[in-house]
C-alpha atoms as a PDB file:
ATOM      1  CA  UNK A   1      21.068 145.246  89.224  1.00  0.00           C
ATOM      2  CA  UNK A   2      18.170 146.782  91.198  1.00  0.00           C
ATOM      3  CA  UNK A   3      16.319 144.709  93.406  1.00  0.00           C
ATOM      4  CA  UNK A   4      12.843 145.372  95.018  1.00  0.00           C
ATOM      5  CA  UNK A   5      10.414 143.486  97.069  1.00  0.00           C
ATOM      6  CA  UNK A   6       7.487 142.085  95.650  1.00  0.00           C
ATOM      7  CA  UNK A   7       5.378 141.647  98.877  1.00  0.00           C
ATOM      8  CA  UNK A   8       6.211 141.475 102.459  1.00  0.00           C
ATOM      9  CA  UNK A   9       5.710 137.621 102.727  1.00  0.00           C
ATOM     10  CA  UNK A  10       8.008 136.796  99.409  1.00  0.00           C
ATOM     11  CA  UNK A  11       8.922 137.981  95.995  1.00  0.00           C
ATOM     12  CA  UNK A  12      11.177 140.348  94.514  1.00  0.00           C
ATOM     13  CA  UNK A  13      11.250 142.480  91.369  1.00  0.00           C
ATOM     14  CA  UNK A  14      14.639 142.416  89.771  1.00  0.00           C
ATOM     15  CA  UNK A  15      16.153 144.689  86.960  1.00  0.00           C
ATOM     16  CA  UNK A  16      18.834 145.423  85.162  1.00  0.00           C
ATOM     17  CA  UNK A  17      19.255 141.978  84.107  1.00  0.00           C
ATOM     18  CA  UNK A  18      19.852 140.254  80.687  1.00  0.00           C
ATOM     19  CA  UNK A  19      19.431 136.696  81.548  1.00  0.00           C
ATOM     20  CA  UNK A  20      21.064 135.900  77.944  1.00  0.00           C
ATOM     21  CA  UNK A  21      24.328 136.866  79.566  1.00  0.00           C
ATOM     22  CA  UNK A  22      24.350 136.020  83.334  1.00  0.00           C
ATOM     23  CA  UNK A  23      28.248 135.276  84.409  1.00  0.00           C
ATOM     24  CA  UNK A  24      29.015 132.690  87.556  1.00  0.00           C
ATOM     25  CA  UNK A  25      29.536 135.959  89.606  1.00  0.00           C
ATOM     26  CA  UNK A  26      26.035 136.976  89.181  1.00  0.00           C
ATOM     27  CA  UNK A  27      24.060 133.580  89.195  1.00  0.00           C
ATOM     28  CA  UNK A  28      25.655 133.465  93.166  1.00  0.00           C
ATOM     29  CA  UNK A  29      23.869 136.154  93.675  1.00  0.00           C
ATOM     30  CA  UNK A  30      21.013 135.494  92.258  1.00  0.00           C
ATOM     31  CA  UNK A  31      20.708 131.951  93.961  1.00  0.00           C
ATOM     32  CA  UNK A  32      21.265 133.973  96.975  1.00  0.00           C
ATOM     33  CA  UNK A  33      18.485 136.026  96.310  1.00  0.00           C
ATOM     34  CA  UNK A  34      16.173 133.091  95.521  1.00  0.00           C
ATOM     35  CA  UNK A  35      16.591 131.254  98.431  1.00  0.00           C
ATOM     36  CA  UNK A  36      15.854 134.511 100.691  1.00  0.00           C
ATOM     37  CA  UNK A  37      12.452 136.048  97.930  1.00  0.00           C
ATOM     38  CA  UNK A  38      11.278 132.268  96.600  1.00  0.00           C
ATOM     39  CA  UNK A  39       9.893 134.274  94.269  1.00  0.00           C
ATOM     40  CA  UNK A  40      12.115 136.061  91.358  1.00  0.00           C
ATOM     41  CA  UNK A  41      11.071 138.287  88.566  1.00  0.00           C
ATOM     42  CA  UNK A  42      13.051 139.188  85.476  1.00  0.00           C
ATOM     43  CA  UNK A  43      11.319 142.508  83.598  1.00  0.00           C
ATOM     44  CA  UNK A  44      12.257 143.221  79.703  1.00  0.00           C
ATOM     45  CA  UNK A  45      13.780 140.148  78.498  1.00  0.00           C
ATOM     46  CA  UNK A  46      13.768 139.183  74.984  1.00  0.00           C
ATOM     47  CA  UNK A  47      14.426 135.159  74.992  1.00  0.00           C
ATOM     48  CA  UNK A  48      14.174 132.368  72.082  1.00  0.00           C
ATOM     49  CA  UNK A  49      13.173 129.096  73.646  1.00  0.00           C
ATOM     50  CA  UNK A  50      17.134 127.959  73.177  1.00  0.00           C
ATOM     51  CA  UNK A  51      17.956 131.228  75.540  1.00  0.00           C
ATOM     52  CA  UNK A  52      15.660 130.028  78.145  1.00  0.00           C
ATOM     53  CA  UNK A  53      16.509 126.657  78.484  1.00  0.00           C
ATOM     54  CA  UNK A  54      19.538 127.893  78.652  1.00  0.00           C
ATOM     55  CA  UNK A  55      19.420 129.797  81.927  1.00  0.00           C
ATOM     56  CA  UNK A  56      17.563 126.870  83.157  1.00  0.00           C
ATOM     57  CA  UNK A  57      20.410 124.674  83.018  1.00  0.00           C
ATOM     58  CA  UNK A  58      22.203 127.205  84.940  1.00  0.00           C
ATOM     59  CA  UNK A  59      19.925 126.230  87.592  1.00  0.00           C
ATOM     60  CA  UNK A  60      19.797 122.546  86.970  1.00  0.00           C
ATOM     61  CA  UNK A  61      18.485 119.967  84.493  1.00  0.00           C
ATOM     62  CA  UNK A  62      15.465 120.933  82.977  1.00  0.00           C
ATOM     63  CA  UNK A  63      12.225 118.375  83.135  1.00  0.00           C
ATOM     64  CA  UNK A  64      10.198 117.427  80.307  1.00  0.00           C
ATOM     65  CA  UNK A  65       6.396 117.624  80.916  1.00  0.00           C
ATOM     66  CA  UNK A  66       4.509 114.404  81.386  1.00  0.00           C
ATOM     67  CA  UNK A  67       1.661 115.060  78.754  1.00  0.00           C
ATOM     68  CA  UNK A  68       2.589 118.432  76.904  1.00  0.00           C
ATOM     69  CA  UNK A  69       5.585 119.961  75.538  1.00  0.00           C
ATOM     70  CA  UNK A  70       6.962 121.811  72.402  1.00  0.00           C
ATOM     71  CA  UNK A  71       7.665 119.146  69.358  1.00  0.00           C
ATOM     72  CA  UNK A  72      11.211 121.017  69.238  1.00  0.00           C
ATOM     73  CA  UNK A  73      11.787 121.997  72.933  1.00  0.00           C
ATOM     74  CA  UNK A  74      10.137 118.848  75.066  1.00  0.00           C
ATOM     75  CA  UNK A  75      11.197 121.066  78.204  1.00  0.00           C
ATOM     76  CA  UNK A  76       8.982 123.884  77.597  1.00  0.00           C
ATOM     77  CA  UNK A  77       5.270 124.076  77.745  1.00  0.00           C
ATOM     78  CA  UNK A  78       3.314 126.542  76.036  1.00  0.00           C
ATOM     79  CA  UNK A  79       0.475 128.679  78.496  1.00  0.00           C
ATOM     80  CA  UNK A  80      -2.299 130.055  76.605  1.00  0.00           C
ATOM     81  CA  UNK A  81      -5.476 131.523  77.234  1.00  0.00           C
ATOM     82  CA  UNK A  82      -8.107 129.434  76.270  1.00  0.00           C
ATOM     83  CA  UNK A  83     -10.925 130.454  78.326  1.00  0.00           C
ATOM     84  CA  UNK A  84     -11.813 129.795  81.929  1.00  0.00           C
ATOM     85  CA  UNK A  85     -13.675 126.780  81.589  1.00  0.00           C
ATOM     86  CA  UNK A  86     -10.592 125.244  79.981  1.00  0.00           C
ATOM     87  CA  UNK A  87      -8.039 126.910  81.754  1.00  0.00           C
ATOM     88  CA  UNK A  88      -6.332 123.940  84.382  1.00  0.00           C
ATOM     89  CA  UNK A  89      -4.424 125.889  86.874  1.00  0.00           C
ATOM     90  CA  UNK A  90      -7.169 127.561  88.593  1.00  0.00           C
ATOM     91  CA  UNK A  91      -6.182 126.078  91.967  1.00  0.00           C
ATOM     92  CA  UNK A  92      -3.660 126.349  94.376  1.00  0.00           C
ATOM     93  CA  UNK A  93      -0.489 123.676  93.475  1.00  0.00           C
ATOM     94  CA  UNK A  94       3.385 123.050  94.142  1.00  0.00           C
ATOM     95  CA  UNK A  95       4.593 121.482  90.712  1.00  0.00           C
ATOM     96  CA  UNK A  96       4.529 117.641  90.117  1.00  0.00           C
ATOM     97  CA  UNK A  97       4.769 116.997  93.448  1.00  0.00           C
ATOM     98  CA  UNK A  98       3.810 113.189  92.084  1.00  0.00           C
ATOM     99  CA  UNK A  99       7.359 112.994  90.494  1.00  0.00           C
ATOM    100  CA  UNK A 100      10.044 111.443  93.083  1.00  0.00           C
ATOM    101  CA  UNK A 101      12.350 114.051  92.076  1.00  0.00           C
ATOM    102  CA  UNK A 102       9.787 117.262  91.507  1.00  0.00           C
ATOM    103  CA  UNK A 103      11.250 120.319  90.472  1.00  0.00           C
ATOM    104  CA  UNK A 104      12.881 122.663  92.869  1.00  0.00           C
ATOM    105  CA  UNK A 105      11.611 125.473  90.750  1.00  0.00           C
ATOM    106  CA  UNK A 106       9.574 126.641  87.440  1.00  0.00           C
ATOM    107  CA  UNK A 107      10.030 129.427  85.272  1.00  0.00           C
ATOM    108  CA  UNK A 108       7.488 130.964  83.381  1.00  0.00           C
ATOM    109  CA  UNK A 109       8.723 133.760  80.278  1.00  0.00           C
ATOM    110  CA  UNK A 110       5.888 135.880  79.329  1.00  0.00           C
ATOM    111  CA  UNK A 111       5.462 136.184  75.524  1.00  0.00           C
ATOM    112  CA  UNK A 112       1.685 138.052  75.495  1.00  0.00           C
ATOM    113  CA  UNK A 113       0.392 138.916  78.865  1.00  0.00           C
ATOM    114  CA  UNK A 114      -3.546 140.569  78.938  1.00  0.00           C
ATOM    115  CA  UNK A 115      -3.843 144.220  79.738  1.00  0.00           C
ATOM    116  CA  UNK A 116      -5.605 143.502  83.057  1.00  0.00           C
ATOM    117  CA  UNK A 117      -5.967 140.845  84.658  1.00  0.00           C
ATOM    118  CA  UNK A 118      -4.307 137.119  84.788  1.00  0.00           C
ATOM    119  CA  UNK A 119      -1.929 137.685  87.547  1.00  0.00           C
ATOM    120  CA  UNK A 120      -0.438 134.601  89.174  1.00  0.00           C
ATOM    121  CA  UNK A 121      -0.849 134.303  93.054  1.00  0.00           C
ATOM    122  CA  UNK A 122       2.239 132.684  95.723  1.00  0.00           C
ATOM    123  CA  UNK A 123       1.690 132.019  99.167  1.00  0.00           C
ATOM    124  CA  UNK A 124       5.072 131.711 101.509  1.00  0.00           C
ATOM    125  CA  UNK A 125       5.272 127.721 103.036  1.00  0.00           C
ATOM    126  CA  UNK A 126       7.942 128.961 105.304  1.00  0.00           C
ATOM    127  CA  UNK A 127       5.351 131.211 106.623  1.00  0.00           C
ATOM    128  CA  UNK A 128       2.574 129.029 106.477  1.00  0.00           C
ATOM    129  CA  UNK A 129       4.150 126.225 108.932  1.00  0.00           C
ATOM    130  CA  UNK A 130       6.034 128.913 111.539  1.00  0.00           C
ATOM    131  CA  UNK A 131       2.646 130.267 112.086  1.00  0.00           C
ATOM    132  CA  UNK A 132       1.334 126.273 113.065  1.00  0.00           C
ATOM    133  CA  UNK A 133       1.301 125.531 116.756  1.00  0.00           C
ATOM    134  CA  UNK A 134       3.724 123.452 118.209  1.00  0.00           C
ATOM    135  CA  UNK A 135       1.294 120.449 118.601  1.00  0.00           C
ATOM    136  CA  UNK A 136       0.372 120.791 115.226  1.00  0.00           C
ATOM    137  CA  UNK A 137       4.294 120.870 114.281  1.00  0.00           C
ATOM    138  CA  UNK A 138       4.764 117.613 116.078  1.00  0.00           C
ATOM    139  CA  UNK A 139       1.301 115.952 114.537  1.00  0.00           C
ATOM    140  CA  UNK A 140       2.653 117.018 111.179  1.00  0.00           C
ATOM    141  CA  UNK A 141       6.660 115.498 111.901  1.00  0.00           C
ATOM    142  CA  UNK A 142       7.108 112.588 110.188  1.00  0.00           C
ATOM    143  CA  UNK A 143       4.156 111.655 108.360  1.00  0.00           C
ATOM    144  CA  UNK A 144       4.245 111.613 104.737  1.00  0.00           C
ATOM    145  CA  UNK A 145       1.667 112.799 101.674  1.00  0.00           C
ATOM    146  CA  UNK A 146       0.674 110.848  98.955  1.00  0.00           C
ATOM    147  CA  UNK A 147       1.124 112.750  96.017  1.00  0.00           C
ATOM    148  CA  UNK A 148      -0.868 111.320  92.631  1.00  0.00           C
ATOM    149  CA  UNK A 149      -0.927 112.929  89.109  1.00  0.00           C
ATOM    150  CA  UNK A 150      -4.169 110.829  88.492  1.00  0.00           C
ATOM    151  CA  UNK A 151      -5.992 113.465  87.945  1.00  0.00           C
ATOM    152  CA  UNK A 152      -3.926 115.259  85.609  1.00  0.00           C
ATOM    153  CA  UNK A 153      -3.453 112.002  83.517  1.00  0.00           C
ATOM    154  CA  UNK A 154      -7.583 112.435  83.210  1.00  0.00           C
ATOM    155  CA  UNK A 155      -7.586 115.760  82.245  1.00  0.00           C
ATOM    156  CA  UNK A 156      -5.058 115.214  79.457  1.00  0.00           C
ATOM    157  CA  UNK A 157      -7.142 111.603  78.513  1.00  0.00           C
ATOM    158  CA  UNK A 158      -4.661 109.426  79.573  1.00  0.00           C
ATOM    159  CA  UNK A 159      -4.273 106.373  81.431  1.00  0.00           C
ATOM    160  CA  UNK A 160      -4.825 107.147  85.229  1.00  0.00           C
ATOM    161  CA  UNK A 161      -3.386 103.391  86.531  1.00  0.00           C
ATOM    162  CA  UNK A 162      -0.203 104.542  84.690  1.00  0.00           C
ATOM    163  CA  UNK A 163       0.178 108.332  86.345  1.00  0.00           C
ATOM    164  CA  UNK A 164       3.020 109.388  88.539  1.00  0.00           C
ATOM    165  CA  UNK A 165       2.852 108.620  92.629  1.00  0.00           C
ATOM    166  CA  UNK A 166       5.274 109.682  95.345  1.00  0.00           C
ATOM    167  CA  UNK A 167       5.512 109.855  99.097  1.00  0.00           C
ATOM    168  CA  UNK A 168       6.943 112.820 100.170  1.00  0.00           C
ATOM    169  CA  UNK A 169       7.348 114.568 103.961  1.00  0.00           C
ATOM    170  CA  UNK A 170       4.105 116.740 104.806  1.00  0.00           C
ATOM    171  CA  UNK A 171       7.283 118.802 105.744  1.00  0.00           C
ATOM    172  CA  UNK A 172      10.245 118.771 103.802  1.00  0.00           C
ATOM    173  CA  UNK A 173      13.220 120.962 105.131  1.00  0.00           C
ATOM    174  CA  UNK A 174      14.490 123.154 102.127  1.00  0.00           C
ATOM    175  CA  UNK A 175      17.868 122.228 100.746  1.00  0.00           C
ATOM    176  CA  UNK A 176      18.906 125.402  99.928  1.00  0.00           C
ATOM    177  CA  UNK A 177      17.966 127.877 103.102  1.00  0.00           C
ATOM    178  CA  UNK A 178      16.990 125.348 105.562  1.00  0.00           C
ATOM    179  CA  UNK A 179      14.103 126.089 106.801  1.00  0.00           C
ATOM    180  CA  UNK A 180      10.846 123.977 107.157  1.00  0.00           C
ATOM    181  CA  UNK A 181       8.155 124.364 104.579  1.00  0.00           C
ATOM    182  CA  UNK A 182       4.558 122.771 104.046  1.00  0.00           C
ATOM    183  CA  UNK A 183       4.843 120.311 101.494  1.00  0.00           C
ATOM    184  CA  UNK A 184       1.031 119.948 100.480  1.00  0.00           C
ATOM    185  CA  UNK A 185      -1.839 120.999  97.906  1.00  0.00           C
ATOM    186  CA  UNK A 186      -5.411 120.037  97.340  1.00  0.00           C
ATOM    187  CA  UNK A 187      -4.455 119.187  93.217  1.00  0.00           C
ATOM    188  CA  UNK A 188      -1.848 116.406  94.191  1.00  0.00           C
ATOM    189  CA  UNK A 189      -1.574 115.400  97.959  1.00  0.00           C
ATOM    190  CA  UNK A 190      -5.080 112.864  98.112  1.00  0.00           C
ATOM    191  CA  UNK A 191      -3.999 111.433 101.761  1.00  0.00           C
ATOM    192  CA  UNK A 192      -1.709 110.758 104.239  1.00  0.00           C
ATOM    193  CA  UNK A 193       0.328 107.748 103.979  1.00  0.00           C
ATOM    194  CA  UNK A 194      -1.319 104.820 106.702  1.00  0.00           C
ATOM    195  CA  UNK A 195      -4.276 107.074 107.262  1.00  0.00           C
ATOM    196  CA  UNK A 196      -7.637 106.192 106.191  1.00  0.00           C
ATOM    197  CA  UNK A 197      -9.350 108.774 104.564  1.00  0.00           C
ATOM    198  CA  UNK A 198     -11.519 110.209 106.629  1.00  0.00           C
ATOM    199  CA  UNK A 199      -8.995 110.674 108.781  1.00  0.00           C
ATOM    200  CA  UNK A 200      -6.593 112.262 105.990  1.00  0.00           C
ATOM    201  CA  UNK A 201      -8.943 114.741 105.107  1.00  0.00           C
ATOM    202  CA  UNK A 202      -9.678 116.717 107.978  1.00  0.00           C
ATOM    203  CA  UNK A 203      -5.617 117.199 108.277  1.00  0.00           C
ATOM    204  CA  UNK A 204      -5.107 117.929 104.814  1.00  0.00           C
ATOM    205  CA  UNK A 205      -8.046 120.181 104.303  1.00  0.00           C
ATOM    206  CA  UNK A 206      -6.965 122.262 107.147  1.00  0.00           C
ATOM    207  CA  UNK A 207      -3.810 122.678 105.559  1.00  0.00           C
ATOM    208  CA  UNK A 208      -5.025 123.628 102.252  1.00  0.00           C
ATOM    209  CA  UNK A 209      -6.939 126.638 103.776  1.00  0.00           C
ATOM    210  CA  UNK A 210      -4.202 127.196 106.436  1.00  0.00           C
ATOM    211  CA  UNK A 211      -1.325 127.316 103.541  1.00  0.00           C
ATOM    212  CA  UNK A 212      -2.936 130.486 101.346  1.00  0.00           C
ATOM    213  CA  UNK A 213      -4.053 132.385 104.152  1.00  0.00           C
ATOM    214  CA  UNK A 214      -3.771 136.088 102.429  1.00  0.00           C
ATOM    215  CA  UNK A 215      -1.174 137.122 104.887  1.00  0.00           C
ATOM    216  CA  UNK A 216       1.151 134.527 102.917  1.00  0.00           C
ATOM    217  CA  UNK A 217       0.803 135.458  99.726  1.00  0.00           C
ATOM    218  CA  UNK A 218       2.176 137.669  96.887  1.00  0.00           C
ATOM    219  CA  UNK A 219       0.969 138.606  93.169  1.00  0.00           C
ATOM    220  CA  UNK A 220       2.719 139.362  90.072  1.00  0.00           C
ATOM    221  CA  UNK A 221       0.666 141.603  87.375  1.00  0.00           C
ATOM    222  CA  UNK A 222       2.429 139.900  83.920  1.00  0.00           C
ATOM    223  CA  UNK A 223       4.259 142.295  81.315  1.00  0.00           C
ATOM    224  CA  UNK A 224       5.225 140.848  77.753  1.00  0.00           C
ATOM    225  CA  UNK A 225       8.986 140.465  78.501  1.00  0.00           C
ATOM    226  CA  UNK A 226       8.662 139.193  82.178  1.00  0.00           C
ATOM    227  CA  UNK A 227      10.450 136.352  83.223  1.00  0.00           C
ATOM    228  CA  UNK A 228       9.226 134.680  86.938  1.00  0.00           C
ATOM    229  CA  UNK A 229      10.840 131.842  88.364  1.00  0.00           C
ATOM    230  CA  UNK A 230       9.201 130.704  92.137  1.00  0.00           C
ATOM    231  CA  UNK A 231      10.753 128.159  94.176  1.00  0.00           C
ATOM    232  CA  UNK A 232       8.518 125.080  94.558  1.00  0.00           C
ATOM    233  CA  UNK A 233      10.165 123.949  97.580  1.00  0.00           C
ATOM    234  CA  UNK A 234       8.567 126.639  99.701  1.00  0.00           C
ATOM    235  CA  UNK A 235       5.791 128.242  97.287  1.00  0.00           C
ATOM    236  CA  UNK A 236       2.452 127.165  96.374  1.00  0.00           C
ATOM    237  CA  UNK A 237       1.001 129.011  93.153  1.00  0.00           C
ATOM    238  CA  UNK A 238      -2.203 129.819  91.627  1.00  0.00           C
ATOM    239  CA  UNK A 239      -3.157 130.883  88.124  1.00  0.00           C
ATOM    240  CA  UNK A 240      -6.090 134.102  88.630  1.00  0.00           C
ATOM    241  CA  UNK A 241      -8.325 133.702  85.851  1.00  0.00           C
ATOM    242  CA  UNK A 242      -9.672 137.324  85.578  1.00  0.00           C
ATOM    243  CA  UNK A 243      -8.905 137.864  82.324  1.00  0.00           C
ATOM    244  CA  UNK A 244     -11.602 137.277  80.297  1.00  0.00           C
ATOM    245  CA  UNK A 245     -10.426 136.667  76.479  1.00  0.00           C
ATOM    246  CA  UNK A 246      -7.424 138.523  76.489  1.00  0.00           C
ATOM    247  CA  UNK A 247      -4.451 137.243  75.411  1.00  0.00           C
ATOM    248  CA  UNK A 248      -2.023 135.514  77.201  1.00  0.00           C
ATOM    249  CA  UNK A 249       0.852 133.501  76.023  1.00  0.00           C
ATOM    250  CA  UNK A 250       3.591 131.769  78.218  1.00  0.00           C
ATOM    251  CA  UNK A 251       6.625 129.299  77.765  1.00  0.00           C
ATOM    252  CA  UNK A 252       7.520 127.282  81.167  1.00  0.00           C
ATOM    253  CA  UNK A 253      10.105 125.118  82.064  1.00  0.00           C
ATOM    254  CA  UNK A 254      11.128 123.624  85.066  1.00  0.00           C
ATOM    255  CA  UNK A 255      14.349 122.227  87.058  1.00  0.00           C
ATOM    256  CA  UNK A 256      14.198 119.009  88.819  1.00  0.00           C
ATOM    257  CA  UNK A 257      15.163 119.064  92.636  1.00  0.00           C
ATOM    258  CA  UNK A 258      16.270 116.486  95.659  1.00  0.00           C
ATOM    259  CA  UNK A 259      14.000 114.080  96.966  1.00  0.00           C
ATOM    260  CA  UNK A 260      11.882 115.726  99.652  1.00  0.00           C
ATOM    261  CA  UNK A 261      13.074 114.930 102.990  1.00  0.00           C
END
């Protein structure tokens, strides 16, 4: 196994891997290795939707999406290009955050990938909150987010009184490292629990823009074969839609985590 960094904020490249036959031995390192890069990728794998799931549950149970999923495999979604306009993860996002349990991490496995173009951005939470001041620290301790999938239910038609709603810490402290990570993004978090909101928005706005300053982030450049799991504990994502019309085809699933706290 051959591990390189990714970016100096997070991410690491890792080969020499079949993740069709990962022993106990190797998954402790490689848990090791996720909680230290948030941000894994697998190059050259070759895996049926069975063989994914399958090193999923090595890493947990596996979550069935809300509103999409494979009529065989409910826990895996299928990514494809279908133009910008239509393309719905053009924004910066921590996965189902609405969910009281959201996942503790996703992983994508890249079955087309364009030749340029369509990378898929991270920016480091760990980062993003040791670089707050300590007022801002203390103004952020305690208070919780509301987190809504409202307007995902209206994207996907459905009924919006019936979506998914959590509280969950601004700041959670990460169950696997330790550390304190933002716990926020402009698709989910709409206020701050017993805030009005006007008074919400100025704090979550400035930590939307605070959270993916540049000096936080990473990017991965997708290969057919590429397997990328990021830790949504500590990472936001974004999906760069630079690709015009070329192809790109992806299966994700996703394992759920502890509650926030």
């Amino acid at each position: 196994m051959k591990v390189k960094k990714m970016a100096a904020p997070l991410g690491a490249i890792v080969e020499g891997v079949d993740l069709r036959a990962v022993d106990d031995g190797m998954m402790a390192e490689l848990h090791h290795l996720f909680d230290e890069h948030h941000v894994l990728v697998f190059p050259g794998q070759e895996l049926t939707p069975q063989q994914q799931k399958a090193f999923g549950l090595r890493w947990g149970e596996l979550i069935p999406h809300p509103y999409a999923g494979l009529d065989a495999h409910p826990e895996i979604i299928e990514l494809v290009n279908r133009g910008k306009r239509r393309d719905v993860n053009q924004h910066w996002h921590t996965d189902m955050s609405y969910n009281e349990l959201p996942p503790k991490l996703t992983m994508l496995y890249a079955l087309q990938a364009p030749e340029f173009g369509g990378e898929t951005a991270f920016a480091n939470q760990h980062l993003a909150y040791e670089e707050l001041s300590d007022g801002m620290k203390s103004t952020l301790d305690g208070l919780l987010g509301v987190n809504s999938a409202a307007g995902l239910a209206r994207l996907y038609g459905e009924d919006e009184s019936k979506a998914s709603r959590a509280l969950h810490p601004l700041v959670r402290t990460h169950d696997g490292n330790g550390k304190r990570a933002i716990y926020a993004c402009r698709s989910f978090t709409t206020g701050v629990d017993g805030w009005r909101r006007e008074e919400s928005k100025w704090l979550l706005n400035f930590l939307f823009e605070h959270s993916v300053r540049p000096e936080y982030q990473a990017r991965h450049q997708w290969r057919a074969g590429d397997v990328a799991m990021w830790d949504n504990r500590s990472v936001l994502h974004y999906a760069v839609h630079d690709h015009g019309d070329e192809a790109r085809r992806i299966h994700r699933c996703q394992v759920v985590g502890e509650r926030p706290i």
